[in-house]
Protein backbone atom coordinates (compact mmCIF):
# COMPACT_ATOMS: atom_id res chain seq x y z
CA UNK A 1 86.78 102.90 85.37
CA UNK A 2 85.10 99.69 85.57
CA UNK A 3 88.54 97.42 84.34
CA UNK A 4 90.96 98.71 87.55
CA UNK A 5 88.20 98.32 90.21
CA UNK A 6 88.90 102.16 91.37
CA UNK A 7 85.83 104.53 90.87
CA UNK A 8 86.31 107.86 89.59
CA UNK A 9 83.52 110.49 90.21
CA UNK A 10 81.70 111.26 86.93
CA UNK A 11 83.26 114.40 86.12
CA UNK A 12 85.07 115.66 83.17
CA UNK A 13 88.13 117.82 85.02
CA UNK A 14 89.45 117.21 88.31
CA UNK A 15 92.30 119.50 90.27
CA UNK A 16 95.24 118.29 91.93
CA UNK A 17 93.33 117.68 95.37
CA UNK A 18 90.73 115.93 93.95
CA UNK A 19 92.83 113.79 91.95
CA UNK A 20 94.99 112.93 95.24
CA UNK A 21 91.86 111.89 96.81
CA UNK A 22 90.20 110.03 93.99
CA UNK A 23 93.60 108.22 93.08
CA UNK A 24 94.76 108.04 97.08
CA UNK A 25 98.18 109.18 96.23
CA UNK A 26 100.07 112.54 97.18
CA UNK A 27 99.48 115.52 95.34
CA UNK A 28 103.97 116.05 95.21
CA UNK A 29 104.16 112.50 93.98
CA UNK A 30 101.39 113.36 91.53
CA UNK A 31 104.07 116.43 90.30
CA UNK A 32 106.80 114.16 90.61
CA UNK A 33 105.43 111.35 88.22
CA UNK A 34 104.70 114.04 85.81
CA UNK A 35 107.75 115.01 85.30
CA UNK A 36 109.68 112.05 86.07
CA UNK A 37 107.55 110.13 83.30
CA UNK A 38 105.83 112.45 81.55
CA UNK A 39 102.27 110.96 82.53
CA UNK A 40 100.17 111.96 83.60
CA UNK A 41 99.74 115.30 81.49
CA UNK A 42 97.57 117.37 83.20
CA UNK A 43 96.26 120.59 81.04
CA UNK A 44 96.87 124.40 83.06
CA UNK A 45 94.46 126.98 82.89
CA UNK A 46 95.13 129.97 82.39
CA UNK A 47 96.12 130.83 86.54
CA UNK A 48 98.83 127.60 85.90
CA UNK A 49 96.09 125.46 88.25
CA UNK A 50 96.51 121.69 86.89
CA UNK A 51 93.04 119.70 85.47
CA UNK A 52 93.38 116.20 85.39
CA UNK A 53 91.33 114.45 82.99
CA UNK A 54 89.77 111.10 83.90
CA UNK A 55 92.25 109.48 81.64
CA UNK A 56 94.67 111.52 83.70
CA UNK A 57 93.19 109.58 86.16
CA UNK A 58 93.63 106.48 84.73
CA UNK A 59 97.26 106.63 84.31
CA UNK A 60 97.73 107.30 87.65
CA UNK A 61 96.19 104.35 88.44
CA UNK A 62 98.22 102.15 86.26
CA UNK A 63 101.42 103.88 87.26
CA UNK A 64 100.10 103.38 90.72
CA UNK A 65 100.20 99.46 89.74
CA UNK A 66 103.06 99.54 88.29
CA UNK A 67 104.82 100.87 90.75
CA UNK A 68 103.52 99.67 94.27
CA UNK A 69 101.79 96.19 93.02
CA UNK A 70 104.51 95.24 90.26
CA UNK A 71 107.07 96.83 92.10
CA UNK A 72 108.35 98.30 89.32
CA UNK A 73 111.50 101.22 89.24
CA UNK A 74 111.02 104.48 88.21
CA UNK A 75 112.55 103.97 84.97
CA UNK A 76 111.00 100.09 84.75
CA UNK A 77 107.52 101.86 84.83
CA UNK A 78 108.39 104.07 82.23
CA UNK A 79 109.56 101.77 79.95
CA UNK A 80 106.75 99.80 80.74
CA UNK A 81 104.25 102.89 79.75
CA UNK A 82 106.32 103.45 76.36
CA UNK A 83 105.84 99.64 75.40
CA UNK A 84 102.08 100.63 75.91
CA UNK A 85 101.91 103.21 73.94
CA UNK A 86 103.52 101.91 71.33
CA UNK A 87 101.39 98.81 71.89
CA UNK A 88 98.39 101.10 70.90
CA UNK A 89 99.79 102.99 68.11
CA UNK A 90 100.35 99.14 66.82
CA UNK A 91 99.02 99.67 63.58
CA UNK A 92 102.01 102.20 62.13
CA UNK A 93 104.68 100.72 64.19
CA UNK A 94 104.07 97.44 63.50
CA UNK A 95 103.93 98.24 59.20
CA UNK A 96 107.42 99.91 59.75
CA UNK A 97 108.62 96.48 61.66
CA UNK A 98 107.15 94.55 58.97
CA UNK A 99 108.51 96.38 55.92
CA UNK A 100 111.77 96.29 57.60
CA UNK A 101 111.81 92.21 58.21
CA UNK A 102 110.45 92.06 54.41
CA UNK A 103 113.52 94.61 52.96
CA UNK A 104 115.90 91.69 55.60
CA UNK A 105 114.91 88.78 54.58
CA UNK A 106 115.07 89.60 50.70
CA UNK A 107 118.51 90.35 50.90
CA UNK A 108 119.08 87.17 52.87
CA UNK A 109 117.70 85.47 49.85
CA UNK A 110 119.80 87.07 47.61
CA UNK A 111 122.63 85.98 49.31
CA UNK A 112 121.75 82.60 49.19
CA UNK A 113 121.29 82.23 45.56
């Protein structure tokens, strides 16, 4: 991950060790965060193990920074993450936004006339 700085082996699943390691953060906190917001979302084999994907990885890292650099709450990161999301969706979310300011400001005009 070449745009955080943090280097994360070149492999496709990781467990809940190796994540801690790679992403220097305790394995509970790991559990905590995905519960607490919902990210990351590691996928369980069949024995109920976790395996984090290297974007599982990734969102550690920016919760990590959002968090412990940005100082961010609990619920400050995870309205932080949403905005993000959304941010990426974009393209649906922001038609909806626009249809809705089009449908507003025509019935402003019609009041005005």
């Amino acid at each position: 991950m070449a745009s955080t700085g943090f280097f994360i082996p070149d492999k496709e699943y990781f467990n809940i060790g190796e994540a801690s390691r790679v992403t220097q953060v305790p394995s509970y906190t790991l559990r905590y965060w995905e519960t607490a917001l919902h990210a990351p979302r590691p996928v369980r084999r069949a024995s109920g193990h976790r395996r984090y994907t290297r974007k599982d990885l990734e969102s550690i890292f920016k919760i990590k920074e959002l968090l412990y650099d940005r100082k961010l709450t609990l619920a400050g990161a995870k309205k932080a993450l949403n905005r993000e999301a959304r941010a990426q969706a974009g393209g649906m979310l922001d038609l909806h936004a626009i249809g809705r300011l089009k449908r507003e400001l025509r019935e402003i005009l019609l009041e005005l006339k």
